[in-house]
C-alpha atoms as a PDB file:
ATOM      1  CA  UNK A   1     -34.164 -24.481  -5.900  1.00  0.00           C
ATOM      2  CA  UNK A   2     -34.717 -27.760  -3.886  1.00  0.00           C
ATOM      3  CA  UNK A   3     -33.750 -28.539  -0.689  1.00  0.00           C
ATOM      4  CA  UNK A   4     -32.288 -32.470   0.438  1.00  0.00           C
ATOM      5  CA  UNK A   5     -32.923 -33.188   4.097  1.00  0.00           C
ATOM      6  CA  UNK A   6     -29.744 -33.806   5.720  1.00  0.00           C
ATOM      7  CA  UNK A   7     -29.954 -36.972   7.532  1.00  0.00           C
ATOM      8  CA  UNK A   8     -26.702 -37.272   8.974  1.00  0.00           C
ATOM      9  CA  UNK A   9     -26.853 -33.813  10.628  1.00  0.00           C
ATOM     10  CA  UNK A  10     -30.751 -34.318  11.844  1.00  0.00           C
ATOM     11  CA  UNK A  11     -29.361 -37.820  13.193  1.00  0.00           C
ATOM     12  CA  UNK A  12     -26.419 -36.160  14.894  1.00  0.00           C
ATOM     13  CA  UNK A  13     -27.956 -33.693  16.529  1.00  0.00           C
ATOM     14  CA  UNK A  14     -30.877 -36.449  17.734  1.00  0.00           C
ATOM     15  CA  UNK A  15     -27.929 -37.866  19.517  1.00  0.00           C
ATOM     16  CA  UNK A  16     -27.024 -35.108  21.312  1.00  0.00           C
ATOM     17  CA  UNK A  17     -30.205 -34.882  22.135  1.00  0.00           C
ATOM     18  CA  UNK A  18     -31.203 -31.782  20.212  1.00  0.00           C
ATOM     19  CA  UNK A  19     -34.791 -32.683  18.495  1.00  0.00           C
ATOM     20  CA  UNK A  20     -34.926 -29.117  16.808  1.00  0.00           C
ATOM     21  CA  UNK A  21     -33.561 -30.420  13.338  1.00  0.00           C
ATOM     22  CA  UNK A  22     -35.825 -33.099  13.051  1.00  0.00           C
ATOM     23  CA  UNK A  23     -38.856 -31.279  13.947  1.00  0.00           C
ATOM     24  CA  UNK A  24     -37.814 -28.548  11.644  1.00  0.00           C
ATOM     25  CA  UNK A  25     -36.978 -30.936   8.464  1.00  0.00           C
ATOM     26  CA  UNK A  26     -38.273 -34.615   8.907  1.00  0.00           C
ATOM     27  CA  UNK A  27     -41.714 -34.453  11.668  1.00  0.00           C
ATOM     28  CA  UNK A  28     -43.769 -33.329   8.883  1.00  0.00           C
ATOM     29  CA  UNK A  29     -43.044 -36.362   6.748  1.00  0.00           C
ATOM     30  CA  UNK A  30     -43.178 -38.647   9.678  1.00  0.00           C
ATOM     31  CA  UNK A  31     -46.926 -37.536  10.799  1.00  0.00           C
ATOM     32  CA  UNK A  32     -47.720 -37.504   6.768  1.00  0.00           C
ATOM     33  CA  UNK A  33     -46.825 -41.405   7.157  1.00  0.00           C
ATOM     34  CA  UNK A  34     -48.361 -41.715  10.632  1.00  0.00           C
ATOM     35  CA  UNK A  35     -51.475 -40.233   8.844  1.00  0.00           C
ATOM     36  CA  UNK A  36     -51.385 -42.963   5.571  1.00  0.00           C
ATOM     37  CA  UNK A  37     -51.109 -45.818   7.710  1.00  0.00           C
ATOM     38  CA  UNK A  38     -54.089 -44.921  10.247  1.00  0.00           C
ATOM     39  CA  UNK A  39     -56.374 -43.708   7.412  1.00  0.00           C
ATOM     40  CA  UNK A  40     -59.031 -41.016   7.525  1.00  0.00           C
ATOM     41  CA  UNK A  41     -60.765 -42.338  10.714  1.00  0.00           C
ATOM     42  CA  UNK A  42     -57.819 -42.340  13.046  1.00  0.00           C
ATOM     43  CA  UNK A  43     -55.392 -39.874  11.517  1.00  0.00           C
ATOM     44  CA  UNK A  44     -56.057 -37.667  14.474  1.00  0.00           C
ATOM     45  CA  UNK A  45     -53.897 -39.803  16.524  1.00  0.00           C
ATOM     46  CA  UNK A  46     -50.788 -39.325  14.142  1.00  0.00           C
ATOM     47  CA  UNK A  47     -49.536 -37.116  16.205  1.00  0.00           C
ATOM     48  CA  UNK A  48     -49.300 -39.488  19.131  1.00  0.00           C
ATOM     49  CA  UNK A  49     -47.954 -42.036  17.286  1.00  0.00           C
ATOM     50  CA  UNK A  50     -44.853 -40.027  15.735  1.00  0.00           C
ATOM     51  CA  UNK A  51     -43.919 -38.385  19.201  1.00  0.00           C
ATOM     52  CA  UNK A  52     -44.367 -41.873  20.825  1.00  0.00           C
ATOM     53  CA  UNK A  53     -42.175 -43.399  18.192  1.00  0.00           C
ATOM     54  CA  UNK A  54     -39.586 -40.351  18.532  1.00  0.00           C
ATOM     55  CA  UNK A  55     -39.163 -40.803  22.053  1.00  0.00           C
ATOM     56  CA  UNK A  56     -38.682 -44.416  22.050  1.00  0.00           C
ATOM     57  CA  UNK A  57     -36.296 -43.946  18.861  1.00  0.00           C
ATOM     58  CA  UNK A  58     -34.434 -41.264  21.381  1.00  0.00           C
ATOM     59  CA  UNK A  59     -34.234 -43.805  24.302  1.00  0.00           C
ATOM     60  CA  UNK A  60     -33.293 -46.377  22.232  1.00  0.00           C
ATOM     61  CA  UNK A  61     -30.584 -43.992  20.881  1.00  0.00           C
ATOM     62  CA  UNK A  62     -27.495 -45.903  21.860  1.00  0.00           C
ATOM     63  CA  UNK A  63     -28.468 -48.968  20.294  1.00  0.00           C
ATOM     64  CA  UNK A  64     -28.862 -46.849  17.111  1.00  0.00           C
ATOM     65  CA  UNK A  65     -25.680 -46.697  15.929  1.00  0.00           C
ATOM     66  CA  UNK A  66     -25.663 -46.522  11.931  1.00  0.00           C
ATOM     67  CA  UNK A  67     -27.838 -43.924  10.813  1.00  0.00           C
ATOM     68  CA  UNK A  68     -29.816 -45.778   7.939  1.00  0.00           C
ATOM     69  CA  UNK A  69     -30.381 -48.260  11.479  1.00  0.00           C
ATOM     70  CA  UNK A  70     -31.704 -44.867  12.917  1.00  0.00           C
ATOM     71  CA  UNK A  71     -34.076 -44.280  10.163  1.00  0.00           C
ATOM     72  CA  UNK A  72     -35.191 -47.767   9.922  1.00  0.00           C
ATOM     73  CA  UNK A  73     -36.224 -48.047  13.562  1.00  0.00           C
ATOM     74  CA  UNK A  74     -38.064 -44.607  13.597  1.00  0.00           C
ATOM     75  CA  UNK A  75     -40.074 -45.699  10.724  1.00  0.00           C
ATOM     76  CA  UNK A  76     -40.779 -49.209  12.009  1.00  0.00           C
ATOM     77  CA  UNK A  77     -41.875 -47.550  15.289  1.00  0.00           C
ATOM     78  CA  UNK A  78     -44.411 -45.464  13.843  1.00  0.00           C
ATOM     79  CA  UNK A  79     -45.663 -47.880  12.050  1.00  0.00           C
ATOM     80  CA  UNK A  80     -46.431 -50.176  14.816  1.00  0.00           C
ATOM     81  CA  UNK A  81     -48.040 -47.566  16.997  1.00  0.00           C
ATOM     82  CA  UNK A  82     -50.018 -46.889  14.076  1.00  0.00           C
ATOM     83  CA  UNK A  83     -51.478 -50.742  13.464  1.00  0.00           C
ATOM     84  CA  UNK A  84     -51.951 -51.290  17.538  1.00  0.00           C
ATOM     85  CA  UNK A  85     -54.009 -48.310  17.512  1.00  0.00           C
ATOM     86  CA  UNK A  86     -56.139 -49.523  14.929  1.00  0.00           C
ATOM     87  CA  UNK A  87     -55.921 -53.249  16.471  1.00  0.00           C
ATOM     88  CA  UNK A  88     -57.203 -51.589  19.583  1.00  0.00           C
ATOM     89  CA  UNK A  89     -60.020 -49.878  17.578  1.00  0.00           C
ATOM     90  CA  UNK A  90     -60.688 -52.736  16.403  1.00  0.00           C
ATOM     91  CA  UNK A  91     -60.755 -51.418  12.563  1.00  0.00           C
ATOM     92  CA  UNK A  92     -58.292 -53.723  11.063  1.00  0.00           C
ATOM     93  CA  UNK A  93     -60.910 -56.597  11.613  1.00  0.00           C
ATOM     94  CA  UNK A  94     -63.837 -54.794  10.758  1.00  0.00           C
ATOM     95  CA  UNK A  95     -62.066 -53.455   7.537  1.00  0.00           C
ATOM     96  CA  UNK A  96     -60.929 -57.023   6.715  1.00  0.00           C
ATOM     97  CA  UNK A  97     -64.481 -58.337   7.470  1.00  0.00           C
ATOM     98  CA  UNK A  98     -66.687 -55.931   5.377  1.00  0.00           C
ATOM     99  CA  UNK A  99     -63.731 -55.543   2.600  1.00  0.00           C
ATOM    100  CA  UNK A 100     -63.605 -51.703   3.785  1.00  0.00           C
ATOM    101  CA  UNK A 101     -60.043 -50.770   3.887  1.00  0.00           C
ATOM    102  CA  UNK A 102     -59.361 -47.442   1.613  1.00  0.00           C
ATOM    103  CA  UNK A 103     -56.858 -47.756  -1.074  1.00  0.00           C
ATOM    104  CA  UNK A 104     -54.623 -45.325   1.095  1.00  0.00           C
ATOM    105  CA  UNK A 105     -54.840 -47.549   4.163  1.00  0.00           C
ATOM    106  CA  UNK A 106     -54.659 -50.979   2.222  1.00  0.00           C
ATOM    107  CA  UNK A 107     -51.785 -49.878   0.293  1.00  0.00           C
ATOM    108  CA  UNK A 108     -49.718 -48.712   3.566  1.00  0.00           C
ATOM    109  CA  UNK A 109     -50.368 -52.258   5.298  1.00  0.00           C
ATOM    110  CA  UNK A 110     -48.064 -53.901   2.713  1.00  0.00           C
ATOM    111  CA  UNK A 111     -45.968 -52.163   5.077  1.00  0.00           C
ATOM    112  CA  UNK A 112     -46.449 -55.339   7.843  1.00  0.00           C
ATOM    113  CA  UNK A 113     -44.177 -57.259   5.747  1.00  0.00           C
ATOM    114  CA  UNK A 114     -41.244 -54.807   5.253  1.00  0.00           C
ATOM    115  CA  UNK A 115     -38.730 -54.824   8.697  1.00  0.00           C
ATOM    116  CA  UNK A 116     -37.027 -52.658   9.646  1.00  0.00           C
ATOM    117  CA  UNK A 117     -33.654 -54.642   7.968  1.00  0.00           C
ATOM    118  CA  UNK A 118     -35.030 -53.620   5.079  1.00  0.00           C
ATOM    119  CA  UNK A 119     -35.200 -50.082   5.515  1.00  0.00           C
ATOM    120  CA  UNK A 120     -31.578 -49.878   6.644  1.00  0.00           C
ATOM    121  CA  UNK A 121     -30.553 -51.626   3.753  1.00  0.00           C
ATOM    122  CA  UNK A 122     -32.446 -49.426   1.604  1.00  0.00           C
ATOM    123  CA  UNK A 123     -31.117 -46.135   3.063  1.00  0.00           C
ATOM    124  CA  UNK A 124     -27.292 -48.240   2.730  1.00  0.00           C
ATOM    125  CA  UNK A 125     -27.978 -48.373  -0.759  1.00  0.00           C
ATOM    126  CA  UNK A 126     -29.554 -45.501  -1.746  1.00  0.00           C
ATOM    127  CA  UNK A 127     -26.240 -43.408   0.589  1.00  0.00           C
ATOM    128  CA  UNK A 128     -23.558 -45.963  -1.992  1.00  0.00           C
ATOM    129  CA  UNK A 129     -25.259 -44.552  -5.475  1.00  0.00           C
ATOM    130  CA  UNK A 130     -24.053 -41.823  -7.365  1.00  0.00           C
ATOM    131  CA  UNK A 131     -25.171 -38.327  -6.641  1.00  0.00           C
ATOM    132  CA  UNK A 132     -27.582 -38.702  -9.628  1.00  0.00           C
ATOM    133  CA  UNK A 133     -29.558 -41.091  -8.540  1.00  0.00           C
ATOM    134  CA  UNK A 134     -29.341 -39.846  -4.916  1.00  0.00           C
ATOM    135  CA  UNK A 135     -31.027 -36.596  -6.149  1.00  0.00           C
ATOM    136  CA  UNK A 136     -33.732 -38.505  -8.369  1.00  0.00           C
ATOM    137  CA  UNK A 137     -34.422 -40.885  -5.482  1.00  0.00           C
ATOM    138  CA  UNK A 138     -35.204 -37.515  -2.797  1.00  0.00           C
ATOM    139  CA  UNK A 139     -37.264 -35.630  -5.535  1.00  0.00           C
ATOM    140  CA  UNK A 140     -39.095 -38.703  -6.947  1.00  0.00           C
ATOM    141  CA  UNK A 141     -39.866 -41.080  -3.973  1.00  0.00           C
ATOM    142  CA  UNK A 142     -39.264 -38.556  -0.860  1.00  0.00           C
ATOM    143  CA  UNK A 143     -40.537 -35.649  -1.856  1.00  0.00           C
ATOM    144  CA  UNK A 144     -43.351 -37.402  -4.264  1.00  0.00           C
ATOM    145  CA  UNK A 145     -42.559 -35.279  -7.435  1.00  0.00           C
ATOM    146  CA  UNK A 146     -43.669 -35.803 -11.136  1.00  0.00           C
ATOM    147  CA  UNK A 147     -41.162 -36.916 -13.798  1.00  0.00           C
ATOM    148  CA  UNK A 148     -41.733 -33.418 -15.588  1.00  0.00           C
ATOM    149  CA  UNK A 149     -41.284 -31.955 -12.221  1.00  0.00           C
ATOM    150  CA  UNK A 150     -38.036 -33.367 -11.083  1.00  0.00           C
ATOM    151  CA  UNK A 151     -36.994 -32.943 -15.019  1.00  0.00           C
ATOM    152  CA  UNK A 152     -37.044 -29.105 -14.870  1.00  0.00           C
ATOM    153  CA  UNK A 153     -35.211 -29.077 -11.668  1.00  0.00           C
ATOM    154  CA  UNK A 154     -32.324 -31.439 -12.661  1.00  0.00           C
ATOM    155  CA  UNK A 155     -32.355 -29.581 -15.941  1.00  0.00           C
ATOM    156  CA  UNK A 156     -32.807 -32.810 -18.050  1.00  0.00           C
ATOM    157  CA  UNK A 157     -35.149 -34.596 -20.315  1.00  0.00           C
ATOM    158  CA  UNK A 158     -38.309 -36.099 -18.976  1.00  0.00           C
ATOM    159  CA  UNK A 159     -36.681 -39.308 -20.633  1.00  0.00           C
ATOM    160  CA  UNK A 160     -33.951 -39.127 -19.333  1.00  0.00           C
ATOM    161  CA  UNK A 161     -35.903 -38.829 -15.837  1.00  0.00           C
ATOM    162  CA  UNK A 162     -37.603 -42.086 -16.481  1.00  0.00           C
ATOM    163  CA  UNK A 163     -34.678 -43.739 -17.285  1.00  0.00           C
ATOM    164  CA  UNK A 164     -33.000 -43.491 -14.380  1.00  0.00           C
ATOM    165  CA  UNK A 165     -35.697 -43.834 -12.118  1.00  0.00           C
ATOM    166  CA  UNK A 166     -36.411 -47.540 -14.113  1.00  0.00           C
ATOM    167  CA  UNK A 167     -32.478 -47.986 -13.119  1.00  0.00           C
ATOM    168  CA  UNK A 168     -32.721 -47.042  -9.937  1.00  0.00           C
ATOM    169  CA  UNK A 169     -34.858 -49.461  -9.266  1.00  0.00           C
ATOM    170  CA  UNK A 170     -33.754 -51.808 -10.864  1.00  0.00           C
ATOM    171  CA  UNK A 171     -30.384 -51.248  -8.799  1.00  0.00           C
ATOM    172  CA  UNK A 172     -32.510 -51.329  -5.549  1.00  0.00           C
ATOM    173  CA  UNK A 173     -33.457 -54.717  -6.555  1.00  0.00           C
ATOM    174  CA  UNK A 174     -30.381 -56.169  -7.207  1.00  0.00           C
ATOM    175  CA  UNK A 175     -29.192 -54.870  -4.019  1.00  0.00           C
ATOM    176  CA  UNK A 176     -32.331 -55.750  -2.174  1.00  0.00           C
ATOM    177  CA  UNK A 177     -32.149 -59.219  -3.609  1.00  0.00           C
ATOM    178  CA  UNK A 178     -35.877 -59.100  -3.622  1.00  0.00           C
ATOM    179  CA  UNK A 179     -38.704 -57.558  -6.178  1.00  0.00           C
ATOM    180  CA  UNK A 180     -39.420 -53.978  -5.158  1.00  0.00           C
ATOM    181  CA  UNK A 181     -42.029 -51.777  -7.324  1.00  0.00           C
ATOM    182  CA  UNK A 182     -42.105 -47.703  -7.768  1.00  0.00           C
ATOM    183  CA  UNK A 183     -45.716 -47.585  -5.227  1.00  0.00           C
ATOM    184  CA  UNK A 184     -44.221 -50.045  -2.777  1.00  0.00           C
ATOM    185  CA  UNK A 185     -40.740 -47.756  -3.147  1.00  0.00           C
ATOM    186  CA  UNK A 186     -42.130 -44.672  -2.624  1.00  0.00           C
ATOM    187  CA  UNK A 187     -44.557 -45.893   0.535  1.00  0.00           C
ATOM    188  CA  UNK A 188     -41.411 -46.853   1.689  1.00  0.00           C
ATOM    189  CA  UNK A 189     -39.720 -43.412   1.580  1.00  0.00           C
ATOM    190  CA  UNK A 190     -42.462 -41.529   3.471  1.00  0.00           C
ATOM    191  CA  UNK A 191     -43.618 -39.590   0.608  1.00  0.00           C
ATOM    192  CA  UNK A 192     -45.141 -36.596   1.783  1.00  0.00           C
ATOM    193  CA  UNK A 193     -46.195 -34.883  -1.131  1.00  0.00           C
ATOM    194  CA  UNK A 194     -50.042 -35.146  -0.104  1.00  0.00           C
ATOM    195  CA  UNK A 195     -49.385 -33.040   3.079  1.00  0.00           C
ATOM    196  CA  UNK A 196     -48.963 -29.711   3.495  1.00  0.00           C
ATOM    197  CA  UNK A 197     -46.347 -29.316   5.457  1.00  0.00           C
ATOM    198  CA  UNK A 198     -46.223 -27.279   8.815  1.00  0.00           C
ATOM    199  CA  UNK A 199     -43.616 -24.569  10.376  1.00  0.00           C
ATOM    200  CA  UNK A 200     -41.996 -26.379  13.037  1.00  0.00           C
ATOM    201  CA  UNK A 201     -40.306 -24.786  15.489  1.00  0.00           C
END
């Protein structure tokens, strides 16, 4: 059976001050996003980035209020360490030059033009749907399954899975007020299907 990451608890507990949770259910995610942005070259400073981004996340903590604000900052923050790094490296103008950037690393850039408002609101909206499309939003765009996948572990139709998922965007977008597609959607939610993930703690 699938397991949801719980969120609220995780950003409770980060609070309190108590990192455990997040290590345990979210770092692996966060350095498998750390990793997409930098690209093959750099993603051995992923690590840095996330644990940077965590600690300014934690001493930024009482600002943080709202948990979707939470989320949004601690994404936003790892993506900025991320693109100084490779401003300091000097690959972002070599890739733009030469017409080098990887589809990986080109594709996580779009990235530069999503705030962190937009996170929040996304995490707002995605918290206000029914449980249905709560469920098909983790196992689609967080935890980066197939439709057949997610169908045999909702028990429904592969249709039926693609319906919803068109819906759910579509609701996203309409909330959003702004066009949002299913690659830029699931970049968004820190897929980290193409990671293996690590025993934390």
């Amino acid at each position: 059976m699938y397991g949801f990451i719980d969120y609220h608890y995780i950003y409770s507990q980060f609070l309190r001050g108590s990192m455990r949770p997040l290590y345990a259910g979210l770092y692996p995610r966060l350095l498998s996003y750390a990793m997409r942005v930098l690209g093959t070259q750099l993603s051995y400073i992923a690590e840095d980035c996330v644990q940077d981004a965590i600690l300014n996340t934690y001493l930024r903590r009482d600002e943080l209020t709202d948990m979707n604000k939470w989320r949004g900052w601690l994404l936003t923050a790892i993506r900025n360490n991320a693109l100084m790094v490779m401003r300091k490296d000097e690959l972002s103008q070599r890739y733009a030059e030469h017409g080098m950037l990887s589809n990986d690393v080109e594709e996580d850039l779009l990235l530069a033009i999503i705030e962190q408002e937009t996170y929040s609101a996304l995490f707002s909206i995605i918290d206000s749907l029914p449980e249905k499309y709560r469920e098909l939003f983790e196992l689609s765009f967080e935890q980066g399954l197939k439709n057949a996948e997610v169908a045999k572990l909702l028990q429904v139709a592969e249709i039926t899975v693609k319906k919803r998922k068109a819906k759910l965007i579509d609701i996203i977008r309409e909330r959003l007020g702004r066009d949002i597609d299913e690659n830029t959607l699931m970049i968004i939610a820190v897929t980290g299907s193409a990671f293996n993930y690590m025993d934390c703690f």
